[in-house]
Every structure is written in C-alpha cells, then in structure tokens.
PDB file of N, CA and C in Angstrom:
ATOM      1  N   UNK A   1     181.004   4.737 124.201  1.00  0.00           N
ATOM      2  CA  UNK A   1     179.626   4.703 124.623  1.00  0.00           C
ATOM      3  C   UNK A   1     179.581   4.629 126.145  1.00  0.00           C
ATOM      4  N   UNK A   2     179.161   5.491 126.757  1.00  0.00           N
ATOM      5  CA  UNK A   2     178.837   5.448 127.984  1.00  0.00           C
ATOM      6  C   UNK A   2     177.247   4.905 128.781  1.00  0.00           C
ATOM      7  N   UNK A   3     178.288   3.708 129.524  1.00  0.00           N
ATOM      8  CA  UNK A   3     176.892   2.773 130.622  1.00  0.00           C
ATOM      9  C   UNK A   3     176.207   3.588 131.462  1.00  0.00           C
ATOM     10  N   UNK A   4     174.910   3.042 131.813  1.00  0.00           N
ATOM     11  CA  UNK A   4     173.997   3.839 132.334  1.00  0.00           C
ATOM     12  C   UNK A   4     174.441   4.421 133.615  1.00  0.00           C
ATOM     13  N   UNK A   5     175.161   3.257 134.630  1.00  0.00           N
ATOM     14  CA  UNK A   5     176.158   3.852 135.521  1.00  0.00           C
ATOM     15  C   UNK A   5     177.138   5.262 135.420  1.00  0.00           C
ATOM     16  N   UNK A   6     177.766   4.978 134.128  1.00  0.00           N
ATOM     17  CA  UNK A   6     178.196   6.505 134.294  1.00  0.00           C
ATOM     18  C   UNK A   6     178.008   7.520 133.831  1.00  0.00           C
ATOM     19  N   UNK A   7     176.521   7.546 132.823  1.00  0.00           N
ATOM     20  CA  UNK A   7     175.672   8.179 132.533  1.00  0.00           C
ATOM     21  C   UNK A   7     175.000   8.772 133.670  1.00  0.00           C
ATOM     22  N   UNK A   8     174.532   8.463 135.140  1.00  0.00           N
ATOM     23  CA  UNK A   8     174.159   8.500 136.103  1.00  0.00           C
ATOM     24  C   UNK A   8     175.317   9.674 136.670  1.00  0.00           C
ATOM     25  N   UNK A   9     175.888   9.784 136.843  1.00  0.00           N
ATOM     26  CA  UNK A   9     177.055  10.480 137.676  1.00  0.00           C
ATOM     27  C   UNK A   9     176.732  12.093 137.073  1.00  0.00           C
ATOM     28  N   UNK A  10     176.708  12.684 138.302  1.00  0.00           N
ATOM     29  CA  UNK A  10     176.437  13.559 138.480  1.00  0.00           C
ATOM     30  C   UNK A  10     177.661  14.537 137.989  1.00  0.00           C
ATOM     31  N   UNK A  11     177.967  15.772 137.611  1.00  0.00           N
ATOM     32  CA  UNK A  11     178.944  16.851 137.061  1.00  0.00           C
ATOM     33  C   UNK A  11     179.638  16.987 138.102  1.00  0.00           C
ATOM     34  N   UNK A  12     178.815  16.923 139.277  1.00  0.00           N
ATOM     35  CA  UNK A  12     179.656  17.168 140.716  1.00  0.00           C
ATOM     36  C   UNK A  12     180.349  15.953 140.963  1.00  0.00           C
ATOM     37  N   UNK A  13     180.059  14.762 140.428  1.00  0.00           N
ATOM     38  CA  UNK A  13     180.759  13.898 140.907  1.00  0.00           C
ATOM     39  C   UNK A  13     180.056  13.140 141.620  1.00  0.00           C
ATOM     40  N   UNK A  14     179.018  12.932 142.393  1.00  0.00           N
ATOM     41  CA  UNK A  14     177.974  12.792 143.132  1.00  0.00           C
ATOM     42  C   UNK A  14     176.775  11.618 142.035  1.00  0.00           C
ATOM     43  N   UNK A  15     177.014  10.480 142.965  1.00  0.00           N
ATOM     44  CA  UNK A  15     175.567   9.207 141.998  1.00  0.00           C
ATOM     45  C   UNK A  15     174.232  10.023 141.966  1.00  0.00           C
ATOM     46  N   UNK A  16     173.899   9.877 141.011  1.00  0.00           N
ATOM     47  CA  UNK A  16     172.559  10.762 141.125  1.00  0.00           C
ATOM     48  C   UNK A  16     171.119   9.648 140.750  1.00  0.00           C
ATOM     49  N   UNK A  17     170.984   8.453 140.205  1.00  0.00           N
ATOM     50  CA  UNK A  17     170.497   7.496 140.369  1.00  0.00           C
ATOM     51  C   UNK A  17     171.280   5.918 139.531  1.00  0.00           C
ATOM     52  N   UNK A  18     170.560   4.950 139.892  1.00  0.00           N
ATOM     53  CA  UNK A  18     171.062   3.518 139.057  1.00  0.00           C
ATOM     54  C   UNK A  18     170.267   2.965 139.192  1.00  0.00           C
ATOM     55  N   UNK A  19     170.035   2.283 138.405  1.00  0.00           N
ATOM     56  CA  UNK A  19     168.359   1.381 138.189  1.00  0.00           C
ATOM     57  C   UNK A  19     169.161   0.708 137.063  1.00  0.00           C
ATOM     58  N   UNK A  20     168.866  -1.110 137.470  1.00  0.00           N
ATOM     59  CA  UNK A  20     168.535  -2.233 136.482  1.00  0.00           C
ATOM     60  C   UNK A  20     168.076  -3.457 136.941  1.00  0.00           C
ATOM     61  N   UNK A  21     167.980  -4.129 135.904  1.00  0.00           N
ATOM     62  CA  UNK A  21     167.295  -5.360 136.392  1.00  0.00           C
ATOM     63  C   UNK A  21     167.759  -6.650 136.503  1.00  0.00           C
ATOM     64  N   UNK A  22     167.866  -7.778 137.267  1.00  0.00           N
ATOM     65  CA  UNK A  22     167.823  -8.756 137.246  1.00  0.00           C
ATOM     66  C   UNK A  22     167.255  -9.956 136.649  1.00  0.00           C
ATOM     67  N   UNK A  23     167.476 -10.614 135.763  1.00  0.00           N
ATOM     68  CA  UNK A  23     165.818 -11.680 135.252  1.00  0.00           C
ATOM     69  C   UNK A  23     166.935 -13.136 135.842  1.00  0.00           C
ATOM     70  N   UNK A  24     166.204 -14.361 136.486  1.00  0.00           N
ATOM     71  CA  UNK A  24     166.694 -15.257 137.191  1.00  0.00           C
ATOM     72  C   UNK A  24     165.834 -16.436 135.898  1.00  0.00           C
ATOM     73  N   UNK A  25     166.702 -17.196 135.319  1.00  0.00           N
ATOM     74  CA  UNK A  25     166.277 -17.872 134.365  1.00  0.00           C
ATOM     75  C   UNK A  25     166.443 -19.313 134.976  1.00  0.00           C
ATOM     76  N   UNK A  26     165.529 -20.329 134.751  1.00  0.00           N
ATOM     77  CA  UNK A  26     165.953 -21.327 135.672  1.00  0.00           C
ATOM     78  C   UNK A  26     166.207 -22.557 134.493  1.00  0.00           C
ATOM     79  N   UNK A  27     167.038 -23.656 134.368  1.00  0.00           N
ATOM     80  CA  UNK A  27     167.220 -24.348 133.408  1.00  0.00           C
ATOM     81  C   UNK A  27     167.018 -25.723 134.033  1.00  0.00           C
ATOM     82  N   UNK A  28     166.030 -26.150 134.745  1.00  0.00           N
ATOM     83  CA  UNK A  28     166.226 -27.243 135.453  1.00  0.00           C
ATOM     84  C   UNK A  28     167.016 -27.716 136.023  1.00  0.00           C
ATOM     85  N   UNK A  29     167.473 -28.939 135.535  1.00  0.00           N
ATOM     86  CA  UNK A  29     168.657 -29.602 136.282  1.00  0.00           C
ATOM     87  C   UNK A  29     170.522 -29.082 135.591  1.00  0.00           C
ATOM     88  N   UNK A  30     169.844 -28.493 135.024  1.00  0.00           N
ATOM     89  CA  UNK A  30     171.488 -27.853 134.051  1.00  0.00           C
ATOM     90  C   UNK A  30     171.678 -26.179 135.052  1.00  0.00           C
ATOM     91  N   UNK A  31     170.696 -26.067 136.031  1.00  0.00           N
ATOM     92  CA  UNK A  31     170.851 -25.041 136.846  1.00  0.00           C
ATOM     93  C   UNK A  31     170.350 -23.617 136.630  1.00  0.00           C
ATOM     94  N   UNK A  32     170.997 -22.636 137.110  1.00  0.00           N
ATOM     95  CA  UNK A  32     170.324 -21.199 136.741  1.00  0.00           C
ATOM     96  C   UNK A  32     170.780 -20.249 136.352  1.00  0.00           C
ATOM     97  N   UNK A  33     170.821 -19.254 135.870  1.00  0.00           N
ATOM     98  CA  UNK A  33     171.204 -17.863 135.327  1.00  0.00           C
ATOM     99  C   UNK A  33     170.573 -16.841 135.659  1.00  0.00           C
ATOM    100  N   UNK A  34     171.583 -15.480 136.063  1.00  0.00           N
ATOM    101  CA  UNK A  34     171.332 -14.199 136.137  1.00  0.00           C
ATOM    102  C   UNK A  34     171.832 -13.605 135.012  1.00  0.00           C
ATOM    103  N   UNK A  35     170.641 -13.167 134.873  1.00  0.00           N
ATOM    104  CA  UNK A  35     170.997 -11.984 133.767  1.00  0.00           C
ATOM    105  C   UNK A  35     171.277 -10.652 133.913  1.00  0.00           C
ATOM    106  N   UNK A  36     172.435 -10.007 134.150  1.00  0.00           N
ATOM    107  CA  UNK A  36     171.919  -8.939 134.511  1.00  0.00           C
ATOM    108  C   UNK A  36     172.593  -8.031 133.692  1.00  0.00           C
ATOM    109  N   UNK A  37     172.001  -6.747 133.089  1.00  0.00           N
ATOM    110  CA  UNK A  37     172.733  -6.021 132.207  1.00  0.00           C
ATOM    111  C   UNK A  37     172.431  -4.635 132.364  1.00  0.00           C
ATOM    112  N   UNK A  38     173.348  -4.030 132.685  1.00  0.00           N
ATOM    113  CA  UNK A  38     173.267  -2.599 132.908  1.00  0.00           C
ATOM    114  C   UNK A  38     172.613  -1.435 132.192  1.00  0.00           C
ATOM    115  N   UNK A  39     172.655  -2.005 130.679  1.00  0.00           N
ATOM    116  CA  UNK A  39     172.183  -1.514 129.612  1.00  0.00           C
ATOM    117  C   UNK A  39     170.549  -1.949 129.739  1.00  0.00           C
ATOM    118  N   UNK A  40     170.122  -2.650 130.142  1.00  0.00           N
ATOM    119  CA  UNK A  40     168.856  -2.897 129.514  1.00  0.00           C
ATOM    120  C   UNK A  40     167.884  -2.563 130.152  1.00  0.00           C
ATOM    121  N   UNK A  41     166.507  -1.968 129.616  1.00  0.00           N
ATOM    122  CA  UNK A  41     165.761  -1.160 130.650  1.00  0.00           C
ATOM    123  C   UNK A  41     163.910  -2.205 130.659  1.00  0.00           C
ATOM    124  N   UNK A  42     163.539  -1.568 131.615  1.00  0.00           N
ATOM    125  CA  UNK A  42     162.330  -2.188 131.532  1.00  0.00           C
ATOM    126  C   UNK A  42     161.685  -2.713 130.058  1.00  0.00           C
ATOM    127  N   UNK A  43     161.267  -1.812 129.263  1.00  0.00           N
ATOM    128  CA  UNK A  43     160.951  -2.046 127.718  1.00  0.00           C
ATOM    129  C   UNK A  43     161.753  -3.369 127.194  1.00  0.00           C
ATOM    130  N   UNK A  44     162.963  -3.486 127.541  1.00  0.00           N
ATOM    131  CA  UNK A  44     163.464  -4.146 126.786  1.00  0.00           C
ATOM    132  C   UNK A  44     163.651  -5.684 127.571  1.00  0.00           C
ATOM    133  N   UNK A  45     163.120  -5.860 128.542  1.00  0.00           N
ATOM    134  CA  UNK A  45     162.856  -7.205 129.719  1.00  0.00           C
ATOM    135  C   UNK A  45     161.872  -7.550 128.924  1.00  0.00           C
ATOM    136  N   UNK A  46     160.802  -6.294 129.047  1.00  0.00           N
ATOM    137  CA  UNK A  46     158.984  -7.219 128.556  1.00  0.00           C
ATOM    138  C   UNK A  46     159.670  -7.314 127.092  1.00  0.00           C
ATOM    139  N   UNK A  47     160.439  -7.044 126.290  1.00  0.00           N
ATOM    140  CA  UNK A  47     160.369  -7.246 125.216  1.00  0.00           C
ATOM    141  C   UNK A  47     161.118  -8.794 124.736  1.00  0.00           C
ATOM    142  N   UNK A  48     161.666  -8.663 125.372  1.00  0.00           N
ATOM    143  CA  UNK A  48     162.626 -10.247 125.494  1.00  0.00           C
ATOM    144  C   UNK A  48     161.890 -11.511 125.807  1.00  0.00           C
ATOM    145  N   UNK A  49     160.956 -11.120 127.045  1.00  0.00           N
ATOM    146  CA  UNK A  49     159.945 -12.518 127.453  1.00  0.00           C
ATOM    147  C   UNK A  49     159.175 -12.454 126.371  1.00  0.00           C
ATOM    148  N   UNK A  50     158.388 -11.432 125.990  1.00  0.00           N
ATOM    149  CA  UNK A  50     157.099 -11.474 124.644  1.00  0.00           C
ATOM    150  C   UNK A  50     158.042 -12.342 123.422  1.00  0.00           C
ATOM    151  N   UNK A  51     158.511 -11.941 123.143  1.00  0.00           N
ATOM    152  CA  UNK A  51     160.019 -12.455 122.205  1.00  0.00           C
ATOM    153  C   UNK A  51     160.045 -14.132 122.260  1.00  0.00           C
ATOM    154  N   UNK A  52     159.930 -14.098 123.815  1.00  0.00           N
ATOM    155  CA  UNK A  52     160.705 -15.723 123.812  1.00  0.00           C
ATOM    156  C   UNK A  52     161.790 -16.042 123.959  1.00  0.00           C
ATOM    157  N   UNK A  53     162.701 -15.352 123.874  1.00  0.00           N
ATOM    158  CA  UNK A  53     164.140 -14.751 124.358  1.00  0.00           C
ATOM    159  C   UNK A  53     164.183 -15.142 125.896  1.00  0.00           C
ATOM    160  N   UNK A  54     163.507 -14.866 126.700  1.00  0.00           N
ATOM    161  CA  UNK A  54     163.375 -15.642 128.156  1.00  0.00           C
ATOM    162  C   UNK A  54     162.441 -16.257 128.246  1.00  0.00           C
ATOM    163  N   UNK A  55     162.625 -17.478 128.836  1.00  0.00           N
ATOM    164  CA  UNK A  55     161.468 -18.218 129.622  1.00  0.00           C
ATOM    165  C   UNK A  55     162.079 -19.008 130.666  1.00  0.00           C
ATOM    166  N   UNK A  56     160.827 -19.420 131.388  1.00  0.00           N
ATOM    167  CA  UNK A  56     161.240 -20.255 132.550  1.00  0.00           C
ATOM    168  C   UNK A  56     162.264 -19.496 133.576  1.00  0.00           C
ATOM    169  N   UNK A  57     161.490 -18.010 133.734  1.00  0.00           N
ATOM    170  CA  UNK A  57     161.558 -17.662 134.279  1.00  0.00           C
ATOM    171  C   UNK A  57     161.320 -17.416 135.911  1.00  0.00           C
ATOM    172  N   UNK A  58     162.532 -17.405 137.209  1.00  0.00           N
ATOM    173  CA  UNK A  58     162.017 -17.548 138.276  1.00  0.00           C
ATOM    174  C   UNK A  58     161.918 -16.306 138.920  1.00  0.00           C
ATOM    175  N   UNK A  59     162.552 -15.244 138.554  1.00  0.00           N
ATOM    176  CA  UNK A  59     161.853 -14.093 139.203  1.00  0.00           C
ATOM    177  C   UNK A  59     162.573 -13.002 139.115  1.00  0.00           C
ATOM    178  N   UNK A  60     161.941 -11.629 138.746  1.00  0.00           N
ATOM    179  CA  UNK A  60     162.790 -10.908 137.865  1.00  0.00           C
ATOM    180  C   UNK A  60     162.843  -9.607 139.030  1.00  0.00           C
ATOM    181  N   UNK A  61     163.904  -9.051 139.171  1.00  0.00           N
ATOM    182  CA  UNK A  61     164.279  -7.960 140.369  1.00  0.00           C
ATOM    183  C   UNK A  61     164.780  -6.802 140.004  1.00  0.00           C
ATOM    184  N   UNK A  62     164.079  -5.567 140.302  1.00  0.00           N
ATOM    185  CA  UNK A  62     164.824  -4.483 140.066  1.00  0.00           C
ATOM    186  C   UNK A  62     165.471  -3.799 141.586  1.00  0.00           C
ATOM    187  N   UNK A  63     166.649  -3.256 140.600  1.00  0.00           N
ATOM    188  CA  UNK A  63     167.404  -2.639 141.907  1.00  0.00           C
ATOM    189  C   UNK A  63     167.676  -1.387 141.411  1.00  0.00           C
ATOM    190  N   UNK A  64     167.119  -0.510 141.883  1.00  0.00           N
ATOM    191  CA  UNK A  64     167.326   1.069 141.866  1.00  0.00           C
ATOM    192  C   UNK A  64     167.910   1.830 143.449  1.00  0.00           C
ATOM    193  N   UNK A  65     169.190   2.425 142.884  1.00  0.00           N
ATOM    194  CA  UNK A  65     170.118   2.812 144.135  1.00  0.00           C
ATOM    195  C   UNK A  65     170.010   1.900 145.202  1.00  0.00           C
ATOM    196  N   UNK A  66     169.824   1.848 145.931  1.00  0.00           N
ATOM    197  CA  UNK A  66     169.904   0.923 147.055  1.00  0.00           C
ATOM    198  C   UNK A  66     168.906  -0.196 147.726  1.00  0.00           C
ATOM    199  N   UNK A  67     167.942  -0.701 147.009  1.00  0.00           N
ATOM    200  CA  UNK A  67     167.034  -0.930 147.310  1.00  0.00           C
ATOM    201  C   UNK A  67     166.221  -2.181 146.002  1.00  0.00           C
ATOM    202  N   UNK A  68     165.852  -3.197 146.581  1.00  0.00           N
ATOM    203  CA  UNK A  68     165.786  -3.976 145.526  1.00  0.00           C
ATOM    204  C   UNK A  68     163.983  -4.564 145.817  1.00  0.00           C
ATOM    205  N   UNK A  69     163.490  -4.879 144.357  1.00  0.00           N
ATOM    206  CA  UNK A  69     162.294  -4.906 144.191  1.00  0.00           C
ATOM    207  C   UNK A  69     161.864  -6.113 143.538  1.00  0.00           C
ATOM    208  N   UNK A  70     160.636  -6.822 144.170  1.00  0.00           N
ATOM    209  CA  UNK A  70     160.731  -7.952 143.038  1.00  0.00           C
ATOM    210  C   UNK A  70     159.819  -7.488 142.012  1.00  0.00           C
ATOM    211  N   UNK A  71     159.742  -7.657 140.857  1.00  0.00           N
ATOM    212  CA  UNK A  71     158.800  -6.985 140.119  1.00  0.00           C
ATOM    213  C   UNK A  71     158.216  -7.965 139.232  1.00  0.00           C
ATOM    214  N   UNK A  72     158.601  -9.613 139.449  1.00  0.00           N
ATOM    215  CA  UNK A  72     158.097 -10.532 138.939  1.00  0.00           C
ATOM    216  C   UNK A  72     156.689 -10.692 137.943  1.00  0.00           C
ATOM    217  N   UNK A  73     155.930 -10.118 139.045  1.00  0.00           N
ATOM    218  CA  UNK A  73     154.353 -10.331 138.224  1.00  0.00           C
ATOM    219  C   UNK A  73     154.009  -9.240 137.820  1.00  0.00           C
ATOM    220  N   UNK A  74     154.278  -7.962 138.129  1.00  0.00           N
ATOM    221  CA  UNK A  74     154.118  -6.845 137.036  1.00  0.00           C
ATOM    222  C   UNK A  74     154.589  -7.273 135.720  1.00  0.00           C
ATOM    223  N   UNK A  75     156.144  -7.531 135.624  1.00  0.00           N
ATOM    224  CA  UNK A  75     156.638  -7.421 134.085  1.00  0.00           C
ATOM    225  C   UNK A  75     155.802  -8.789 133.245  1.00  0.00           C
ATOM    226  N   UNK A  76     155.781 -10.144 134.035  1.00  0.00           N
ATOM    227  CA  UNK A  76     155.322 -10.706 133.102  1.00  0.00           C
ATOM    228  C   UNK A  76     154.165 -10.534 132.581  1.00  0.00           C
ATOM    229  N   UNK A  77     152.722  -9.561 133.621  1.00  0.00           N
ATOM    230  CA  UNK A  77     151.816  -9.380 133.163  1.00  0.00           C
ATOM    231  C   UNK A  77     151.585  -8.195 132.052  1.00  0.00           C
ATOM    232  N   UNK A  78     152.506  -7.516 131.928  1.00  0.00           N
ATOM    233  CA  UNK A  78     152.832  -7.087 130.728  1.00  0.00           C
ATOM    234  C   UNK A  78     154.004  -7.342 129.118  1.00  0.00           C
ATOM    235  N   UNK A  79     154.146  -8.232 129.704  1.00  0.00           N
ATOM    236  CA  UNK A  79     154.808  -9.584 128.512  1.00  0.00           C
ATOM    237  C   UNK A  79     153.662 -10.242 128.107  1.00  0.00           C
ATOM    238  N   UNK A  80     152.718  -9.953 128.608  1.00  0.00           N
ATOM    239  CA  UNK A  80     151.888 -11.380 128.400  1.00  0.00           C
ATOM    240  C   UNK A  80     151.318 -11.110 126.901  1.00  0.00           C
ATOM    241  N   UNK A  81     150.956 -11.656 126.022  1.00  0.00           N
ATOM    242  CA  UNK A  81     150.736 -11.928 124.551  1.00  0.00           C
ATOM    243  C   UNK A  81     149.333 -11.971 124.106  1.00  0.00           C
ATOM    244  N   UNK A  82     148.238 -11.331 123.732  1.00  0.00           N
ATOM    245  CA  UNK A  82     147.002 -11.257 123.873  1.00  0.00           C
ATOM    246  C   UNK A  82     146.790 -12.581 122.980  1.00  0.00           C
ATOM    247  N   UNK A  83     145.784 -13.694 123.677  1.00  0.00           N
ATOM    248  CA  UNK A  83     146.094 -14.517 123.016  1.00  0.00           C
ATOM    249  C   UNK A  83     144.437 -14.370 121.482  1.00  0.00           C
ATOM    250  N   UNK A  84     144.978 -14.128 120.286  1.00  0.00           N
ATOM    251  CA  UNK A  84     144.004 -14.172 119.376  1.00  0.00           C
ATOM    252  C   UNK A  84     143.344 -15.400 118.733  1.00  0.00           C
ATOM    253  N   UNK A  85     142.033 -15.209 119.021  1.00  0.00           N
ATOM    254  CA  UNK A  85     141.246 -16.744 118.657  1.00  0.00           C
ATOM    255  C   UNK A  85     141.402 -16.939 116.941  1.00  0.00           C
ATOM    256  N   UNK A  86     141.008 -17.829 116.828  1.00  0.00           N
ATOM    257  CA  UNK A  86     140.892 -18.473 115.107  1.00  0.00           C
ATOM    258  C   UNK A  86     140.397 -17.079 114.539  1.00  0.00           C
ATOM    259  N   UNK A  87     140.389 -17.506 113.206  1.00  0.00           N
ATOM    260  CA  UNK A  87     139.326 -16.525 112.224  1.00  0.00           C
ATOM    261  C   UNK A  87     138.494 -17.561 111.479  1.00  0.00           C
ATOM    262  N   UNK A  88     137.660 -16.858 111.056  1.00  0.00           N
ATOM    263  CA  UNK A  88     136.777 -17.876 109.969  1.00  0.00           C
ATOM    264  C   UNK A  88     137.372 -18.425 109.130  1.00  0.00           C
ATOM    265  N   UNK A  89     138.629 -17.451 108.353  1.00  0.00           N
ATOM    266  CA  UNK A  89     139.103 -18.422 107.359  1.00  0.00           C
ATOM    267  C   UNK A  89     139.902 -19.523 108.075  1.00  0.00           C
ATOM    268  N   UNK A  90     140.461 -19.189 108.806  1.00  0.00           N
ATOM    269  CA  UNK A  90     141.350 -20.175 109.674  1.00  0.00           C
ATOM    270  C   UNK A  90     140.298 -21.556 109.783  1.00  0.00           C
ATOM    271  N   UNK A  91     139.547 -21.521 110.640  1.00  0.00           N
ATOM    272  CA  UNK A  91     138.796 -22.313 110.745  1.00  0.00           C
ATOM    273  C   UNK A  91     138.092 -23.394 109.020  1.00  0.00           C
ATOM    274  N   UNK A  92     138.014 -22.488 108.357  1.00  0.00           N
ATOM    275  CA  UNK A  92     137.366 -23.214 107.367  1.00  0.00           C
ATOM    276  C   UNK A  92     138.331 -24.099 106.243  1.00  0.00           C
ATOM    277  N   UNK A  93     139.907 -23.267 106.923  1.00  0.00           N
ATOM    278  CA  UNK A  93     140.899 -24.192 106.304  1.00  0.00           C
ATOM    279  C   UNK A  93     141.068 -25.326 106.556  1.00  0.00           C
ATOM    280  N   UNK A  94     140.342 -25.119 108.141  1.00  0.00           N
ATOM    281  CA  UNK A  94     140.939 -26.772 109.014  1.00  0.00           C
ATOM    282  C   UNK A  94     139.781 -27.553 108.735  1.00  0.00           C
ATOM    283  N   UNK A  95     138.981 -27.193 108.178  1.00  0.00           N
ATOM    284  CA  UNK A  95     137.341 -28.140 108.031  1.00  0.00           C
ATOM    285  C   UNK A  95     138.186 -28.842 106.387  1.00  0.00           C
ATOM    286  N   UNK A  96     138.423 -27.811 105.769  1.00  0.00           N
ATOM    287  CA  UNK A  96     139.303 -28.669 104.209  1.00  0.00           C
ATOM    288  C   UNK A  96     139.956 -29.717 104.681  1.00  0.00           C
ATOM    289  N   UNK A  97     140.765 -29.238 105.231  1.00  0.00           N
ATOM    290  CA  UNK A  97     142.182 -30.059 105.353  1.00  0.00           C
ATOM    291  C   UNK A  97     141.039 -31.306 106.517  1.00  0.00           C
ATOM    292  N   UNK A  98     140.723 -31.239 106.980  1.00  0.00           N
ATOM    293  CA  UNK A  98     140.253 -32.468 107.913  1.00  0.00           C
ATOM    294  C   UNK A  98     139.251 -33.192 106.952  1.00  0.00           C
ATOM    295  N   UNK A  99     138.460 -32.823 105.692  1.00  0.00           N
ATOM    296  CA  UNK A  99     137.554 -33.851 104.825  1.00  0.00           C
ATOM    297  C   UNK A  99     138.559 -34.269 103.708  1.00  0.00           C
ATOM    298  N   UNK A 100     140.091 -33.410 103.568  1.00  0.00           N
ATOM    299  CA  UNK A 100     140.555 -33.995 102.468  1.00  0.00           C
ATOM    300  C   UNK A 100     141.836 -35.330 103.190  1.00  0.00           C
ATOM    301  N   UNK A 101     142.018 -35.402 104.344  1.00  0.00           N
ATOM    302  CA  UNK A 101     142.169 -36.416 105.130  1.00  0.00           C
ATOM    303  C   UNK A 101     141.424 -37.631 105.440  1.00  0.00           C
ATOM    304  N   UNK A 102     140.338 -37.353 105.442  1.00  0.00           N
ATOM    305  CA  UNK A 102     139.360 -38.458 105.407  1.00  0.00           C
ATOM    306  C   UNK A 102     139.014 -38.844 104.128  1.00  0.00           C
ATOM    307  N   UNK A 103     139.311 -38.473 102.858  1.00  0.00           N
ATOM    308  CA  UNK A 103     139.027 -38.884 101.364  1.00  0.00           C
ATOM    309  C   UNK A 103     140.228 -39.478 101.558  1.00  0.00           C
ATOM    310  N   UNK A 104     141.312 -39.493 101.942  1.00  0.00           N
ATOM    311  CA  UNK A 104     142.614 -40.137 101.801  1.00  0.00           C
ATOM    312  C   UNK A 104     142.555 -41.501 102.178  1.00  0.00           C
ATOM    313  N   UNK A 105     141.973 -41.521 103.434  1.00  0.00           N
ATOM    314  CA  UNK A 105     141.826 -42.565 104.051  1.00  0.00           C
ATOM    315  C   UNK A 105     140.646 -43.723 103.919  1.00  0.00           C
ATOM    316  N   UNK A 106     139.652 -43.226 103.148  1.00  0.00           N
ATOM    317  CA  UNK A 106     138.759 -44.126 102.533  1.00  0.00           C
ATOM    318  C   UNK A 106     138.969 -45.061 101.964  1.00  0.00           C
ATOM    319  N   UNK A 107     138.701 -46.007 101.930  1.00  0.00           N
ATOM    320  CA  UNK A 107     138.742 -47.854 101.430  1.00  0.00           C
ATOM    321  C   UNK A 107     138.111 -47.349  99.828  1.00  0.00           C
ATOM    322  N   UNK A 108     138.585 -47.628  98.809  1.00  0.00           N
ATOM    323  CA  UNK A 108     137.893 -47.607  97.265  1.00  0.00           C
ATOM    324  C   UNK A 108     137.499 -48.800  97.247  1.00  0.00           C
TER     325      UNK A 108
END
C-alpha cells in the first residue's frame, strides 16, 4: 500500500504535492500529543472529533508542501454536532418517570 507521500511523487521523480495534518491533543498534567498521520485526510479529522475520538483539543495544523496552516476553528466548526432538542415523547417520558418518583416517595 502506498502513503500519500509516495503517492505524491511525480513519474519524473519530482514532489508534486503533500498535505497532512497535525491535531495537538492536550492531556493536562499527563502532558500532550501530536498526532500526526500521513494517511489521514481532512474528512477523517472532523470525523474523529464528531466521534469523540479527539478531544481537548489545542490546535489542529495543516501542512501542505511547505507551508503550515492553523486550521483550528474551521475543522472544529465543522465537527461541531447539531445539537437536537427533546421531542415530545422524550419529554413526556420524563414527566412519567418524575410522578412515578414522587409516588415512590410518598409517606402511606
């Protein structure tokens, strides 16, 4: 299987591009991690944070040929998780469950 690096290489022999990313994971006091993998492409960064697979994240960098980018708040703002409100039934489960808690707790 050939890496994107030498997938990149030109017939002539000649780099013809390289692009990947960096994600900087921070672990508090147990310290930090780079991630960096040659294989893995944008799609698959936002797919990892949406995932949950990363967090606590400090700042994620792309480097294409020579030149490096922070791209921090783009990717996470497309990681980001639409957040969906209750539903009715949802809601009317929690109205059960909260009067059959209070029958529990009643003095006979």
């Amino acid at each position: 299987m050939m890496t994107s690096f030498e997938s990149s290489l030109s017939t002539e022999g000649q780099i013809a591009s390289m692009q990947y990313f960096v994600v900087m994971i921070d672990y508090g006091r147990r310290g930090r991690e780079a991630i960096v993998d040659l294989e893995i492409t944008r799609r698959e960064v936002i797919s990892r944070i949406a995932s949950g697979e990363y967090k606590n994240i400090s700042f994620i960098h792309e480097v294409a040929d020579s030149s490096v980018e922070d791209i921090t708040a783009d990717i996470l703002s497309e990681a980001a998780v639409p957040d969906i409100g209750m539903t009715s039934a949802d809601l009317q489960a929690d109205q059960f469950d909260h009067q059959r808690d209070l029958r529990k707790h009643e003095t006979a």
